[in-house]
Every structure is written in structure tokens, then in C-alpha cells.
Protein backbone atom coordinates (compact mmCIF):
# COMPACT_ATOMS: atom_id res chain seq x y z
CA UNK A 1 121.71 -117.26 77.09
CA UNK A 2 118.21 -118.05 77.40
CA UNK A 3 115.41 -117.84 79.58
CA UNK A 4 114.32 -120.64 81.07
CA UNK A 5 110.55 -120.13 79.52
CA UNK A 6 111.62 -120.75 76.16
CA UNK A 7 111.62 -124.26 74.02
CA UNK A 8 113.86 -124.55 70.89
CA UNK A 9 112.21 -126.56 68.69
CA UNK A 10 114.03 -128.92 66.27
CA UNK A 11 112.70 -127.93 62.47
CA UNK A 12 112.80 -130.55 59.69
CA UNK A 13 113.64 -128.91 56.49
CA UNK A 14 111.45 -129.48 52.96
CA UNK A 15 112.10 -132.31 51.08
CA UNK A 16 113.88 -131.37 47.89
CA UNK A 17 111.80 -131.32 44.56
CA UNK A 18 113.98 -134.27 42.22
CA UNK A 19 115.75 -132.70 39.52
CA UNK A 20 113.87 -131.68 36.60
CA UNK A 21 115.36 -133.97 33.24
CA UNK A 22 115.72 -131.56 30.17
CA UNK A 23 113.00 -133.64 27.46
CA UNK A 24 110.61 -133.74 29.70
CA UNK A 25 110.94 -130.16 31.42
CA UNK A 26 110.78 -128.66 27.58
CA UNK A 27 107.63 -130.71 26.80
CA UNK A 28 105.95 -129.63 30.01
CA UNK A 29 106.75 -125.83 29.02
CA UNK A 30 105.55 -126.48 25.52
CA UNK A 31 102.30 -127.96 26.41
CA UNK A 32 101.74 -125.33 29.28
CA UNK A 33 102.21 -122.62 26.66
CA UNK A 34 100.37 -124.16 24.28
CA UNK A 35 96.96 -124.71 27.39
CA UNK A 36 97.60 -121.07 27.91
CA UNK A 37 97.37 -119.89 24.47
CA UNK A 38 94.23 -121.51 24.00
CA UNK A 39 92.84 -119.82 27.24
CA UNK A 40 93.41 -116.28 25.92
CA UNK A 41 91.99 -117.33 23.05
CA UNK A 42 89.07 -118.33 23.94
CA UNK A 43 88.47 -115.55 26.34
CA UNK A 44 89.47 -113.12 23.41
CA UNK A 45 86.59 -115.04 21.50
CA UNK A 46 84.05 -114.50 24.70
CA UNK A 47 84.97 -110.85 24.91
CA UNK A 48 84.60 -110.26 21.55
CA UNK A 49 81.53 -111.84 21.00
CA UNK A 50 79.90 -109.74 23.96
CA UNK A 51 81.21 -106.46 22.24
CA UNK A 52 79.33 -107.92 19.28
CA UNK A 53 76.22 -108.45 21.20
CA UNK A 54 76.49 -104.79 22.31
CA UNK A 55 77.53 -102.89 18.79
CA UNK A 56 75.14 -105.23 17.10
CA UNK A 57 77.99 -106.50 14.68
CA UNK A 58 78.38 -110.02 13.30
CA UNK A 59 80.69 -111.71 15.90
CA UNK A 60 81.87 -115.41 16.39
CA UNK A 61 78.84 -117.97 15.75
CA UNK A 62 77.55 -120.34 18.21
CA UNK A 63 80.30 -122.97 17.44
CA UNK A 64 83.03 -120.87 18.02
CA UNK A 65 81.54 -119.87 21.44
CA UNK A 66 81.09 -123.23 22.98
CA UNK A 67 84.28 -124.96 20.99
CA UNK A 68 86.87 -122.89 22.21
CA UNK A 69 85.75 -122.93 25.83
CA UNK A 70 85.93 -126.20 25.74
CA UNK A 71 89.09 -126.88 23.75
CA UNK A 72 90.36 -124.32 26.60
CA UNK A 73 88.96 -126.55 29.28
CA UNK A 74 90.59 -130.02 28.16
CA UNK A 75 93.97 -128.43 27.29
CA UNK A 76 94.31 -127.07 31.01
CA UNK A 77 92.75 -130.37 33.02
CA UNK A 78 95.95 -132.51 30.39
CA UNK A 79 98.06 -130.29 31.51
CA UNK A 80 97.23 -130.31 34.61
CA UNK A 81 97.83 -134.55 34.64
CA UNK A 82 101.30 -133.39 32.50
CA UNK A 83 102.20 -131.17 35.06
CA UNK A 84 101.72 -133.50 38.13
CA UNK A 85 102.15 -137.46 36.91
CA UNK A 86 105.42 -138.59 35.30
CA UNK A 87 106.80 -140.99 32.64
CA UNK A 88 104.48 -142.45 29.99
CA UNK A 89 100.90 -140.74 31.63
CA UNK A 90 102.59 -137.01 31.29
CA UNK A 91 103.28 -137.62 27.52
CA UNK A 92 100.02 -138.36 26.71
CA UNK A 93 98.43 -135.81 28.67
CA UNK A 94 100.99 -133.29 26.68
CA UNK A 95 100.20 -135.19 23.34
CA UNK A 96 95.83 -134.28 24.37
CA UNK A 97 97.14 -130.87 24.99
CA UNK A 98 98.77 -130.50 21.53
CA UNK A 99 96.01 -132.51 19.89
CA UNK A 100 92.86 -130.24 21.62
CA UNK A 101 94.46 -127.08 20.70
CA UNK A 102 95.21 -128.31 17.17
CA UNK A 103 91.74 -129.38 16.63
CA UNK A 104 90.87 -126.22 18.01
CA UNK A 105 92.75 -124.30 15.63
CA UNK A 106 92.22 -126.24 12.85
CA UNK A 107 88.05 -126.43 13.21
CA UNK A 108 88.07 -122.84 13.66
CA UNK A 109 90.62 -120.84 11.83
CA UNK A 110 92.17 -122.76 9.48
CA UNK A 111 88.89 -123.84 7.79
């Protein structure tokens, strides 16, 4: 029983996220890990090139430093549209994700 003091409230429960389809759920993932990867990367590259400044030991030129930030940079802010618009905009944000990281890779290592 209960006290005269107290108010139930009524509660409205959270709306339900929509179901996730299977393409576009595996793109998502593939891009996110791909935005990712380049963020380690290009921290590795910072951290390294500071333990290069230190030991005095040739480390990652000046292009390296500033392209992989910023490869790191646009592959997170597509994925961040990917992750939070649907349909045709998501794709392309995934497909600048892909196409960063690849020029990333491709400018830098496999040169």
C-alpha cells in the first residue's frame, strides 16, 4: 500500500533503434575499421617521429607527418556522416573513407 505522499509517475519507454539491414551494417563496420586503422596509424607515425626527434634518428619526413593526420581526420568526420545518415549519403561517406585511407596508403607506403 502506499503512502499518501508518494506520486507514481507514468514512464514512456525508448523508442526502438530500426533494425539494422545486413549490406549496409557490414559496410558501416568495414569503413569504421578501416577510419580506425588509419588513426593508429597515424598516431604510430606521430609517436615515432617524436622518438626520432629524441634518439636523433632519421624518422618519417614532413609529408608523412601532416598526410596521415589528415588522411586520419577525413576518414573519421565520413564516417562519422556513414555512421549517422542513411541510404545513398552513407555510401559515399563509406566510399571517402575507403578512398582517404587508400590514398593514404598508397602516397605513403606503397610508393
Amino acid at each position: 500500500m502506499s503512502s499518501p505522499d508518494t506520486e507514481e509517475l507514468a514512464t514512456v519507454p525508448p523508442p526502438e533503434d530500426p533494425p539494422a539491414r545486413g549490406r549496409g551494417r557490414f559496410w558501416r563496420g568495414l569503413t569504421g575499421s578501416l577510419a580506425a586503422g588509419m588513426v593508429v596509424l597515424a598516431s604510430c607515425v606521430l609517436v615515432i617521429a617524436v622518438i626520432c626527434l629524441f634518439t636523433d634518428a632519421p624518422g618519417p619526413g614532413p609529408l608523412m607527418l601532416i598526410g596521415h593526420p589528415i588522411a586520419a581526420v577525413v576518414a573519421l568526420l565520413a564516417q562519422r556522416v556513414a555512421d549517422t545518415r542513411n541510404g545513398r549519403v552513407a555510401g559515399f561517406a563509406g566510399l571517402c573513407v575507403v578512398v582517404s585511407v587508400t590514398a593514404a596508403l598508397s602516397l605513403f607506403w606503397w610508393s
